[in-house]
C-alpha atoms as a PDB file:
ATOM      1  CA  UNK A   1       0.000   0.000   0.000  1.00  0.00           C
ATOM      2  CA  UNK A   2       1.284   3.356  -0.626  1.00  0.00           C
ATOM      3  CA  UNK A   3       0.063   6.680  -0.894  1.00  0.00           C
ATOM      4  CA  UNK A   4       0.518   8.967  -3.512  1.00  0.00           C
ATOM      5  CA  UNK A   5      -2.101  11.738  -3.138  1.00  0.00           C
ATOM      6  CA  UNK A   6      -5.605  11.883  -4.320  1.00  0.00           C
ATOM      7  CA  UNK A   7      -7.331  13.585  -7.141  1.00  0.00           C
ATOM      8  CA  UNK A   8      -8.524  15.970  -3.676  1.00  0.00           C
ATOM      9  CA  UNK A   9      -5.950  16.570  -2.172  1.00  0.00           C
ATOM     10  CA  UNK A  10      -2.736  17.645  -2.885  1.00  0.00           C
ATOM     11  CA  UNK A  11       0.688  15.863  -1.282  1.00  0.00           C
ATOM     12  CA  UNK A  12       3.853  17.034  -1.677  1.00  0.00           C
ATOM     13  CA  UNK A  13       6.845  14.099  -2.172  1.00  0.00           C
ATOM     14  CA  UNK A  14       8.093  14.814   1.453  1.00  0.00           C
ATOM     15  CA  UNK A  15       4.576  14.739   3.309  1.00  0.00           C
ATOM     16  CA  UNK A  16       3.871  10.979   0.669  1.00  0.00           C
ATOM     17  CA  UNK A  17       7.138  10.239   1.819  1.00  0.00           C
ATOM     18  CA  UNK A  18       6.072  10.748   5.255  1.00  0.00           C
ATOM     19  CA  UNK A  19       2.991   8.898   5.044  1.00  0.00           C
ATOM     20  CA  UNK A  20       4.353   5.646   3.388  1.00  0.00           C
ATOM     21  CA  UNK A  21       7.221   5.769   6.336  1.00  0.00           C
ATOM     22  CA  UNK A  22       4.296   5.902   8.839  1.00  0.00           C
ATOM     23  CA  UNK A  23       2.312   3.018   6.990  1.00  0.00           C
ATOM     24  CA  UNK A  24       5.326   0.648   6.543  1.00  0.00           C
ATOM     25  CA  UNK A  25       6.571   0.842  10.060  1.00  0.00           C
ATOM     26  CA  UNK A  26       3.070   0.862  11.807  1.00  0.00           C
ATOM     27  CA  UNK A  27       4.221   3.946  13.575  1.00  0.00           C
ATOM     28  CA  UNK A  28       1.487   6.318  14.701  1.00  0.00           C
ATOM     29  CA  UNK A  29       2.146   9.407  12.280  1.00  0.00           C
ATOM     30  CA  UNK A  30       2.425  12.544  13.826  1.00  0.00           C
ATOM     31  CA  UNK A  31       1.107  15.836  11.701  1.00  0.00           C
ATOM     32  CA  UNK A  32       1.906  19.321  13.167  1.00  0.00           C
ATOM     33  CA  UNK A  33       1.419  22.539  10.760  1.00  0.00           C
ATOM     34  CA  UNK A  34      -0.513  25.635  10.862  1.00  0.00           C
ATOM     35  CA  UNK A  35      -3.998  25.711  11.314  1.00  0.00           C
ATOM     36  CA  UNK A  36      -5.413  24.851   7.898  1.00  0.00           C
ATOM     37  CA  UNK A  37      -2.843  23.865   6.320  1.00  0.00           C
ATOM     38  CA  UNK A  38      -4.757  20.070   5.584  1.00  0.00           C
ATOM     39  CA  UNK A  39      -3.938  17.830   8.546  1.00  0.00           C
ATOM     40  CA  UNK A  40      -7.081  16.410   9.297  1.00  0.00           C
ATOM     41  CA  UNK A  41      -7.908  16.290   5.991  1.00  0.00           C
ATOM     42  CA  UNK A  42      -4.971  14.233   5.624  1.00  0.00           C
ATOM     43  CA  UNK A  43      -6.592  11.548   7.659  1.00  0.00           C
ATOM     44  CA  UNK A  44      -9.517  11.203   5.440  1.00  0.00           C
ATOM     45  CA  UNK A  45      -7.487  11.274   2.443  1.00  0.00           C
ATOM     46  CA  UNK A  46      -5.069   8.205   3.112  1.00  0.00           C
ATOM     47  CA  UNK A  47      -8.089   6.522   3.993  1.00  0.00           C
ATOM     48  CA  UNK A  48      -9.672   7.293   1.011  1.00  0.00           C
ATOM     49  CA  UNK A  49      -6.353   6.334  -1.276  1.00  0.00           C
ATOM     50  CA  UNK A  50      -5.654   2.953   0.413  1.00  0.00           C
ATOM     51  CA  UNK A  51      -9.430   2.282   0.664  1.00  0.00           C
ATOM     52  CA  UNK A  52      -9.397   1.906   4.120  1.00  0.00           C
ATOM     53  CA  UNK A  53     -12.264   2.520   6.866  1.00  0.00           C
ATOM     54  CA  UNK A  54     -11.572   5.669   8.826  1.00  0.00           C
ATOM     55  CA  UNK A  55     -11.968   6.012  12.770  1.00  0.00           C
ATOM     56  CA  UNK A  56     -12.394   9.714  14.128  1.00  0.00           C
ATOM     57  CA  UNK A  57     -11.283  10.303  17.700  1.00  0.00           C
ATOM     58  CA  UNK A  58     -11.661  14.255  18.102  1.00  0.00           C
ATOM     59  CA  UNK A  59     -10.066  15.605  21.277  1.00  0.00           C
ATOM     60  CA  UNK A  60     -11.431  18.413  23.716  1.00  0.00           C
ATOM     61  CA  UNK A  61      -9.894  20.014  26.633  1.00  0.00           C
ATOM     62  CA  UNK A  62     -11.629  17.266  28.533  1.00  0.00           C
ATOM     63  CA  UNK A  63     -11.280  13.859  26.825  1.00  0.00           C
ATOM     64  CA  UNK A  64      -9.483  11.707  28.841  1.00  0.00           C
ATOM     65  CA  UNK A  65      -7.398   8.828  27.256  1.00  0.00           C
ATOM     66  CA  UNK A  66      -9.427   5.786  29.126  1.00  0.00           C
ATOM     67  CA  UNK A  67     -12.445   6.845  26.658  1.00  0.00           C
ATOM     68  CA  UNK A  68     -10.454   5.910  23.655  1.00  0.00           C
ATOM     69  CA  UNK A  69     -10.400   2.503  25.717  1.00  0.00           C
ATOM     70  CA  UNK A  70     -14.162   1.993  26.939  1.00  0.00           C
ATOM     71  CA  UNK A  71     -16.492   3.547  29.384  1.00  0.00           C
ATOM     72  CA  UNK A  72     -18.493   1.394  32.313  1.00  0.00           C
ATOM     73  CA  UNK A  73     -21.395   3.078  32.671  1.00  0.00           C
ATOM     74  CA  UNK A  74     -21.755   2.068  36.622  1.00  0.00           C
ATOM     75  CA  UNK A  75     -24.690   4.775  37.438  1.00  0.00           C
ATOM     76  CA  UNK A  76     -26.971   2.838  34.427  1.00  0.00           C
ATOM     77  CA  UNK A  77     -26.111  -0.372  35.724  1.00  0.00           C
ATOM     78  CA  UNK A  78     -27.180   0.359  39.407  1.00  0.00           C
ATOM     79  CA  UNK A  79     -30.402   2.507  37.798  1.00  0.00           C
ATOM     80  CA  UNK A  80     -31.419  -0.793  36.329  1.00  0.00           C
ATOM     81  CA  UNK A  81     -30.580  -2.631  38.864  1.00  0.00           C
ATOM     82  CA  UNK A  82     -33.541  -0.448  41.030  1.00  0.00           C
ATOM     83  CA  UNK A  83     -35.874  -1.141  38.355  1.00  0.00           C
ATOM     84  CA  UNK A  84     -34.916  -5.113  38.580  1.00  0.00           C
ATOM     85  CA  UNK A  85     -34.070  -5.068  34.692  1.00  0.00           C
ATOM     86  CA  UNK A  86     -32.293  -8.491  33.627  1.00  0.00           C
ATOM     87  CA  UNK A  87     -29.388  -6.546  31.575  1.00  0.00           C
ATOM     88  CA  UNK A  88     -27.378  -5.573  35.071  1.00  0.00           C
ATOM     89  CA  UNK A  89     -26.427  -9.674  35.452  1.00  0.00           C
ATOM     90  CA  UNK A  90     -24.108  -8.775  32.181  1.00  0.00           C
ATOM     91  CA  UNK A  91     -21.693  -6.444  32.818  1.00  0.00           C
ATOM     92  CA  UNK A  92     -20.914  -6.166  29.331  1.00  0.00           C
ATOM     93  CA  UNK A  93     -23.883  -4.034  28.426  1.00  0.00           C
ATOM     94  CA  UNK A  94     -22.668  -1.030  30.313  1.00  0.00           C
ATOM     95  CA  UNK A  95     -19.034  -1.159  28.010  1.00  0.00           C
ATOM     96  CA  UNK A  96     -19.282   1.419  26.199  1.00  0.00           C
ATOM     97  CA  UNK A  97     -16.326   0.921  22.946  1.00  0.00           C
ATOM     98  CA  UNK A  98     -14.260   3.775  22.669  1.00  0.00           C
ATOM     99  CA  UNK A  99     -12.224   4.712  19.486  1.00  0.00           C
ATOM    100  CA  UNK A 100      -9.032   2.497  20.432  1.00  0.00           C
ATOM    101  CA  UNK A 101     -11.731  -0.692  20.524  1.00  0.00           C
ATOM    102  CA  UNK A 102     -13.282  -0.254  17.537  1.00  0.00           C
ATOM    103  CA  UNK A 103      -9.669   0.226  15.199  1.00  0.00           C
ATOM    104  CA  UNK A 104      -8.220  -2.789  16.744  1.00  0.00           C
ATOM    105  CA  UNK A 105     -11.031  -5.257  16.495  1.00  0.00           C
ATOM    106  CA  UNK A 106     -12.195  -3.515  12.651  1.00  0.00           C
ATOM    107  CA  UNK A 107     -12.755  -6.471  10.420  1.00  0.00           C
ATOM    108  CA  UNK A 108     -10.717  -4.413   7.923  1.00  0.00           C
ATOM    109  CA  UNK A 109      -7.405  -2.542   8.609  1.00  0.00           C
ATOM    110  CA  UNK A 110      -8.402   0.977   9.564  1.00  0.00           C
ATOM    111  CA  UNK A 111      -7.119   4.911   9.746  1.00  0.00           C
ATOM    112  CA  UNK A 112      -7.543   5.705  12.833  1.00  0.00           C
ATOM    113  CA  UNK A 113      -7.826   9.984  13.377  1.00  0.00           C
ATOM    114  CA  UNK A 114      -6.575  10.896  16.475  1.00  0.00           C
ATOM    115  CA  UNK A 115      -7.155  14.695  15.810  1.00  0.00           C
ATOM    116  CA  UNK A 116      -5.704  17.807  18.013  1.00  0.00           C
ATOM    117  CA  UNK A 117      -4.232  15.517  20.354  1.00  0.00           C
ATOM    118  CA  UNK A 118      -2.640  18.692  21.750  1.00  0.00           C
ATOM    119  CA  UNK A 119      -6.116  19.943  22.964  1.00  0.00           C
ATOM    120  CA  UNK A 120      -6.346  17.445  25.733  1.00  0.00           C
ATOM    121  CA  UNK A 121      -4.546  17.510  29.083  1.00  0.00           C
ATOM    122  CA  UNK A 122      -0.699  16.910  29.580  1.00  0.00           C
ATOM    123  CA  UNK A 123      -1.120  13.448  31.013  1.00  0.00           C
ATOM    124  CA  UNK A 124      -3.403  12.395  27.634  1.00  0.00           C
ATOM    125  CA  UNK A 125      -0.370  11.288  25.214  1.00  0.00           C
ATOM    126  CA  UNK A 126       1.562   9.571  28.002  1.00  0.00           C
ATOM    127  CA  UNK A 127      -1.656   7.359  29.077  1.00  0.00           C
ATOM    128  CA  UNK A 128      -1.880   6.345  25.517  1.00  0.00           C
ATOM    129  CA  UNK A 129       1.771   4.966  25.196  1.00  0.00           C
ATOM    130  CA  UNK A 130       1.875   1.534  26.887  1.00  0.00           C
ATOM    131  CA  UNK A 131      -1.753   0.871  24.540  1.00  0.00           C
ATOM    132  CA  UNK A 132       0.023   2.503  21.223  1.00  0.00           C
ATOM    133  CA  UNK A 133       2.663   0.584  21.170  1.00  0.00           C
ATOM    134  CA  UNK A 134       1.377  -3.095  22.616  1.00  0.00           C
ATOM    135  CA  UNK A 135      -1.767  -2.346  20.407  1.00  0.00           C
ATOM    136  CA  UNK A 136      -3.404  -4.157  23.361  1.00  0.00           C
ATOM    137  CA  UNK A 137      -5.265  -3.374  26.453  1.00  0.00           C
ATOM    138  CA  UNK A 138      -7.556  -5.138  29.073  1.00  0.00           C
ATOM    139  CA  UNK A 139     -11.134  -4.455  30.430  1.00  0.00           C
ATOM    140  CA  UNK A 140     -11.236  -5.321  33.939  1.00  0.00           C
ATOM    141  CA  UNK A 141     -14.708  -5.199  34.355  1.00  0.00           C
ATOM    142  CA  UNK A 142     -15.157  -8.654  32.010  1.00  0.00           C
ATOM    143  CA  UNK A 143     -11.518  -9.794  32.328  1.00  0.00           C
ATOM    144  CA  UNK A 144     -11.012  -9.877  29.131  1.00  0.00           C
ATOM    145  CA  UNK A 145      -8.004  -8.486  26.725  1.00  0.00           C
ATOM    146  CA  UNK A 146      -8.823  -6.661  23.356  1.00  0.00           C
ATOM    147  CA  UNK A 147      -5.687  -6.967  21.353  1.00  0.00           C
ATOM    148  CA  UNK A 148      -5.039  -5.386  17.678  1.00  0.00           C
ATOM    149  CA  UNK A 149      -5.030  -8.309  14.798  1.00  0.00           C
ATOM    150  CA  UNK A 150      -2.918  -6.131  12.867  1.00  0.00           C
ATOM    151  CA  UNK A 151      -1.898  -2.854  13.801  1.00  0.00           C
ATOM    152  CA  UNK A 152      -3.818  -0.095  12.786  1.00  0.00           C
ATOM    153  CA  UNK A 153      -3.142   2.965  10.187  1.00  0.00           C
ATOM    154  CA  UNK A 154      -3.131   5.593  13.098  1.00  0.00           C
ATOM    155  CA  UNK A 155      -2.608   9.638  12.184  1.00  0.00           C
ATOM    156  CA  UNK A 156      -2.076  12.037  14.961  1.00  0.00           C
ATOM    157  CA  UNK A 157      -2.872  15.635  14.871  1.00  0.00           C
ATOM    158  CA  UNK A 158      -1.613  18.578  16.446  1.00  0.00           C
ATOM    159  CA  UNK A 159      -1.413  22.471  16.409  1.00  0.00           C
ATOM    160  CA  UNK A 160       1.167  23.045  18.546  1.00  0.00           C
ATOM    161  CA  UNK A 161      -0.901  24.132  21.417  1.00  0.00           C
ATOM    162  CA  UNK A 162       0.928  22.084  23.829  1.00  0.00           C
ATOM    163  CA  UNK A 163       4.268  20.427  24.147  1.00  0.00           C
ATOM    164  CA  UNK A 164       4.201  16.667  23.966  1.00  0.00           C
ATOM    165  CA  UNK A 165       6.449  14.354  25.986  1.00  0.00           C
ATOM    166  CA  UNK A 166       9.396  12.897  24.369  1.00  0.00           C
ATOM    167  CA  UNK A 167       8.227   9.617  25.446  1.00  0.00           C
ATOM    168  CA  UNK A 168       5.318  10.124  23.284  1.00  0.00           C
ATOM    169  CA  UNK A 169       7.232  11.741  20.584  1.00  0.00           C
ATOM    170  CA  UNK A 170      10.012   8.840  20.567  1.00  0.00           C
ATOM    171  CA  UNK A 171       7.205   5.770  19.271  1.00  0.00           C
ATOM    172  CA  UNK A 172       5.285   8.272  16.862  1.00  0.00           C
ATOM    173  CA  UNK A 173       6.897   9.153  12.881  1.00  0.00           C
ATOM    174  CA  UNK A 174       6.886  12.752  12.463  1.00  0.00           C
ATOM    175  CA  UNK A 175       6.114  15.510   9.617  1.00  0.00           C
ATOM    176  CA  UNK A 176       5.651  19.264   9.696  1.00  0.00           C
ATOM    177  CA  UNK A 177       3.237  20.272   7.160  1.00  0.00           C
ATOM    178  CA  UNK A 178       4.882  23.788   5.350  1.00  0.00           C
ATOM    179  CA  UNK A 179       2.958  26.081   4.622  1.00  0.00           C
ATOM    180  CA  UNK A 180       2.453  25.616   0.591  1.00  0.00           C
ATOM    181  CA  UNK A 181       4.521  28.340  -1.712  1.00  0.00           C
ATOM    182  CA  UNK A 182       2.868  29.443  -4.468  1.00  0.00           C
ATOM    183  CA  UNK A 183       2.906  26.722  -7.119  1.00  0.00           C
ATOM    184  CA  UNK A 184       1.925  24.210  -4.680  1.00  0.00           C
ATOM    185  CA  UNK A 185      -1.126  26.819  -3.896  1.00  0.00           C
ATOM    186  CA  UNK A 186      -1.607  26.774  -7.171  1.00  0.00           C
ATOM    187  CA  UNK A 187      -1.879  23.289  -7.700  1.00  0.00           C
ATOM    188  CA  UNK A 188      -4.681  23.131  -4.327  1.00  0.00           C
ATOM    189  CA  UNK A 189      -6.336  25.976  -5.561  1.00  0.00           C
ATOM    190  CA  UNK A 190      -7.094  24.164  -9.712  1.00  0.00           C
ATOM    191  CA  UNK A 191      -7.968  21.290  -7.879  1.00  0.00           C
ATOM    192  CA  UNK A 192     -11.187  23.187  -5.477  1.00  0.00           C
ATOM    193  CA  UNK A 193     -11.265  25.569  -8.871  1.00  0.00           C
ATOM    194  CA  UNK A 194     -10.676  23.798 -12.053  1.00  0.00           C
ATOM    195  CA  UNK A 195     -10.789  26.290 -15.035  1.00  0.00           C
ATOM    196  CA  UNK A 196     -10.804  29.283 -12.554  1.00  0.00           C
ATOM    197  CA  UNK A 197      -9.570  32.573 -14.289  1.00  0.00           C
ATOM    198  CA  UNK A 198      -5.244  32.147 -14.097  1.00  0.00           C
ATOM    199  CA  UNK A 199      -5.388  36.085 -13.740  1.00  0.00           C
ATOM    200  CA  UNK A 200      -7.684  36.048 -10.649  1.00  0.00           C
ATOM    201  CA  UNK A 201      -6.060  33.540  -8.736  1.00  0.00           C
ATOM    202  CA  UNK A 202      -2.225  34.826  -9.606  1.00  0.00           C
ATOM    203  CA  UNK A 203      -3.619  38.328  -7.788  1.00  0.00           C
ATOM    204  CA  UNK A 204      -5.545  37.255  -5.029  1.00  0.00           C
ATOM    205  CA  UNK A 205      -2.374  34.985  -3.863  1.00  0.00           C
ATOM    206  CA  UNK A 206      -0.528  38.191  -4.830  1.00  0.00           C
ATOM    207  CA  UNK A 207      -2.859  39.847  -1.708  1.00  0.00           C
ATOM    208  CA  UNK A 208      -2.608  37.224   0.210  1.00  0.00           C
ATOM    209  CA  UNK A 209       1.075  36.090   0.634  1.00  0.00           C
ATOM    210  CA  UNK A 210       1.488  40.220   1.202  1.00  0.00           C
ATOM    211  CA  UNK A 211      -1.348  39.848   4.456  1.00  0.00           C
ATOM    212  CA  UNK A 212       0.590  36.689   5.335  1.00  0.00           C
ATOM    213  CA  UNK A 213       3.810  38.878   5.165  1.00  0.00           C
ATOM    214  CA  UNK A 214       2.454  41.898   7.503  1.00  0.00           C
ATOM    215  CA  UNK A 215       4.677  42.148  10.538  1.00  0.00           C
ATOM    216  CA  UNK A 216       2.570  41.545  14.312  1.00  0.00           C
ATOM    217  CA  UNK A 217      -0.233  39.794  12.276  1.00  0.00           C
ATOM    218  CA  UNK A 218      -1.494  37.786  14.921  1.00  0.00           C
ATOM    219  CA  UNK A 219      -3.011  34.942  13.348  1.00  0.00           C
ATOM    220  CA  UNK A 220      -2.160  34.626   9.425  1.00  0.00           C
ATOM    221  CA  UNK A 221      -4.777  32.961   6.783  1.00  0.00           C
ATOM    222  CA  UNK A 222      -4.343  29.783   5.715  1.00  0.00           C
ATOM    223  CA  UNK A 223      -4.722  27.863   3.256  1.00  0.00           C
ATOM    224  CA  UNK A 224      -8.819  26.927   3.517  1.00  0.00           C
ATOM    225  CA  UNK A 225      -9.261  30.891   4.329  1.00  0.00           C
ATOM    226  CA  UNK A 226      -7.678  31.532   0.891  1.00  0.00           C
ATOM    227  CA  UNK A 227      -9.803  29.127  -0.773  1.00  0.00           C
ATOM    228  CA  UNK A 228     -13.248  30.288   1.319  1.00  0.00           C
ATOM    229  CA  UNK A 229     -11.870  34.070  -0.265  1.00  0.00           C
ATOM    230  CA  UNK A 230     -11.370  32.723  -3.745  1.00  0.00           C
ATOM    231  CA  UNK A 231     -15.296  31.546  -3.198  1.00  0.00           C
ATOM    232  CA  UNK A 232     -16.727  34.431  -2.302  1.00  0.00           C
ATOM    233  CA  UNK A 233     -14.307  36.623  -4.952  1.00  0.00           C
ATOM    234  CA  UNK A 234     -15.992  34.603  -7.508  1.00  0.00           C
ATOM    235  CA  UNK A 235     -19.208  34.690  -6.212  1.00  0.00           C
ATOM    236  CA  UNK A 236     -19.369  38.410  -5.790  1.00  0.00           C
ATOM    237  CA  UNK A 237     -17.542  38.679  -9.657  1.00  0.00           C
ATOM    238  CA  UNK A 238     -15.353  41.084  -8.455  1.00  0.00           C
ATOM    239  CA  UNK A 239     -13.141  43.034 -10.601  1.00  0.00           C
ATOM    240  CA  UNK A 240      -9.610  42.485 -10.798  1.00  0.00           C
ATOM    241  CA  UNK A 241      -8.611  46.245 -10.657  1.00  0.00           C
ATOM    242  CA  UNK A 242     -10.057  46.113  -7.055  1.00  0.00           C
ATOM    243  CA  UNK A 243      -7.131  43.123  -6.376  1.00  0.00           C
ATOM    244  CA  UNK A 244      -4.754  44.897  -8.629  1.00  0.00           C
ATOM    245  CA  UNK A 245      -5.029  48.411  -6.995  1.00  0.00           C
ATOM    246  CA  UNK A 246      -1.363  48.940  -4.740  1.00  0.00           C
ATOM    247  CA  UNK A 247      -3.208  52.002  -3.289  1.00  0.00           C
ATOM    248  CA  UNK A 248      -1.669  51.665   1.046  1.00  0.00           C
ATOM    249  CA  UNK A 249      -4.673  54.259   1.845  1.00  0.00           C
ATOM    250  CA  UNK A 250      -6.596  51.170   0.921  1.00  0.00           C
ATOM    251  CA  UNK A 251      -4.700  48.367   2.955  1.00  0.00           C
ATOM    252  CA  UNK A 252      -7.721  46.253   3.979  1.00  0.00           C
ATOM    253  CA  UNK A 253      -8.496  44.018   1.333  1.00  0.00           C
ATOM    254  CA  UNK A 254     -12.171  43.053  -0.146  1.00  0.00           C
ATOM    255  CA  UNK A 255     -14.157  40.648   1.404  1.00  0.00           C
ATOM    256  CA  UNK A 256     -11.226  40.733   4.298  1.00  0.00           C
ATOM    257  CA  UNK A 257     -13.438  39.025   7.214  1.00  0.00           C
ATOM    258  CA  UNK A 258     -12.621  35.664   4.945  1.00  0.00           C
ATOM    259  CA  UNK A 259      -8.661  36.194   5.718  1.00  0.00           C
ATOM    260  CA  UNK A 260      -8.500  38.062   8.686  1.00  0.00           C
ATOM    261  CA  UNK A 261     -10.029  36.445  11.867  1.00  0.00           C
ATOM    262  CA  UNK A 262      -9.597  38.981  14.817  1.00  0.00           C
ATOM    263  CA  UNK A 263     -10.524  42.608  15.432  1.00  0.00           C
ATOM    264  CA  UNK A 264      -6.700  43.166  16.180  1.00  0.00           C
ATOM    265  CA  UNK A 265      -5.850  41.701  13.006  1.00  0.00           C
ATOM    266  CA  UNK A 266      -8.510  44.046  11.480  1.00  0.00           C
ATOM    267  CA  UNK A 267      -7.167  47.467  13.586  1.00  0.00           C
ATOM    268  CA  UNK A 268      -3.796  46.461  12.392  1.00  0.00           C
ATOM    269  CA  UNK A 269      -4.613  46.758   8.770  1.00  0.00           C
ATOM    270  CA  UNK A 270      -7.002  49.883   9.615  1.00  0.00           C
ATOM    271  CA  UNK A 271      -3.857  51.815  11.508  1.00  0.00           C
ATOM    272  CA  UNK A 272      -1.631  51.108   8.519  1.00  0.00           C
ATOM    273  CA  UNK A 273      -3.913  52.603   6.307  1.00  0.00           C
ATOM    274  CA  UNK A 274      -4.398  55.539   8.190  1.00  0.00           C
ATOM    275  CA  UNK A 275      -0.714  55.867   8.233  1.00  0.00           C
ATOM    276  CA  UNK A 276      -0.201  55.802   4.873  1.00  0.00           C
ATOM    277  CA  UNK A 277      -3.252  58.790   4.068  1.00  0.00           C
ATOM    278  CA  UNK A 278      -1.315  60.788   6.718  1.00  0.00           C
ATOM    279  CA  UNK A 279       1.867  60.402   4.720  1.00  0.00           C
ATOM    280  CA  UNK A 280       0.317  60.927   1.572  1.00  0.00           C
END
């Protein structure tokens, strides 16, 4: 199996290189990059290329690692136990599967998504090491031991948020998505746009590599933002003299709440203009 990209998605040779590493060693692949930049994405795409089932384990601020495991839902055995219902002499109808269960025991080798792992608390990554790499674990409620047949496709995301311990880092493989130059760009933008206007495109990246470029920007658009901008650009036919204008009175671009996410983002671009009509 090996992935090469999909008619959807874009890959560059390091980030298939990457991938194929991941897949051949069983290693859990580990995708950092700018928000945006395609890293969940990613996930669905290698599932879709090796034709693989995909298993999506999103992480909040207060997932705890023993749900990717199971959940024993003690308070709705004891409820039924009140009520004299026959289920409670089976202890196995209050497991509740979590995302770990269901990729190891898949009747067909899975991607398994563990997305923004860097969301969760400190402890998360290191409670999932002894189960990552044994692809094992037991359920002491029925005794028994769920154990991977083969071991499971798994991609890890993060956005930096957090650091994660080198224990954890030392059984994962590793890429750092860059942020696509401009022919790459191109290449994501013909496949959302095929048969978009080459002129359009060439000067709304013009506008937004310079945004990207503005010093004390606090959060700078990615990749989707550029492609929701491209949408609405085309949607709203707007004239290319309004992209082409180099007018610094004017510094806010059209349509900007697309690219620019913050109102200090947004004050930024608004003092710079007003610097520029004071200088002019």
């Amino acid at each position: 199996m090996r992935f090469e990209g999909t008619s959807e998605y874009v890959a560059t040779d390091d980030l298939k290189v990457a991938v194929n590493a991941a897949v051949l060693l069983r290693r859990p692949l580990l995708v950092k990059g700018e928000p945006g930049t395609g890293k969940t994405v990613l996930a669905h795409q290698i599932s879709k290329a090796l034709d693989a089932p995909l298993i999506e384990w999103h992480v909040k601020s207060t997932t705890k690692a023993q749900q990717g495991l199971y959940e024993y839902d003690a308070v709705a055995r004891l409820r039924d136990g009140q009520l004299g219902d026959e289920r409670v002499h089976d202890i196995s109808n209050y497991i509740k599967k979590g995302k770990l269960w269901e990729a190891f025991t898949a009747p067909k080798l899975p991607v398994l998504l563990i997305d923004e792992i860097d969301k969760a608390d400190i402890e998360f990554p290191n409670d999932l090491l002894q189960e990552l790499d044994r692809m094992s674990f037991d359920v002491y409620e029925t005794r028994e031991r769920i154990e991977a047949k083969e071991r499971p496709i798994v991609v890890i995301t993060s956005n930096n948020e957090k650091e994660l311990p080198d224990a954890f880092l030392r059984r994962c493989f590793f890429h750092y998505i860059k942020f696509p130059d401009r022919e790459t760009m191109q290449a994501i933008i013909d496949v959302h746009f095929p048969g978009i206007q080459k002129t359009l495109v060439s000067k709304a990246m013009d506008v937004f590599y310079e945004v990207r470029e503005v010093p004390g920007l606090k959060k700078k658009p990615s990749t989707s933002e550029l492609l929701d901008w491209l949408k609405l650009l085309l949607n709203e036919d707007m004239p290319l003299d309004v992209l082409q204008q180099k007018d610094p009175t004017k510094a806010i671009p059209p349509l900007h709440g697309a690219l620019l996410k913050n109102e200090q983002d947004v004050m930024l671009f608004e003092r710079l203009a007003f610097m520029a009509r004071r200088q002019n």
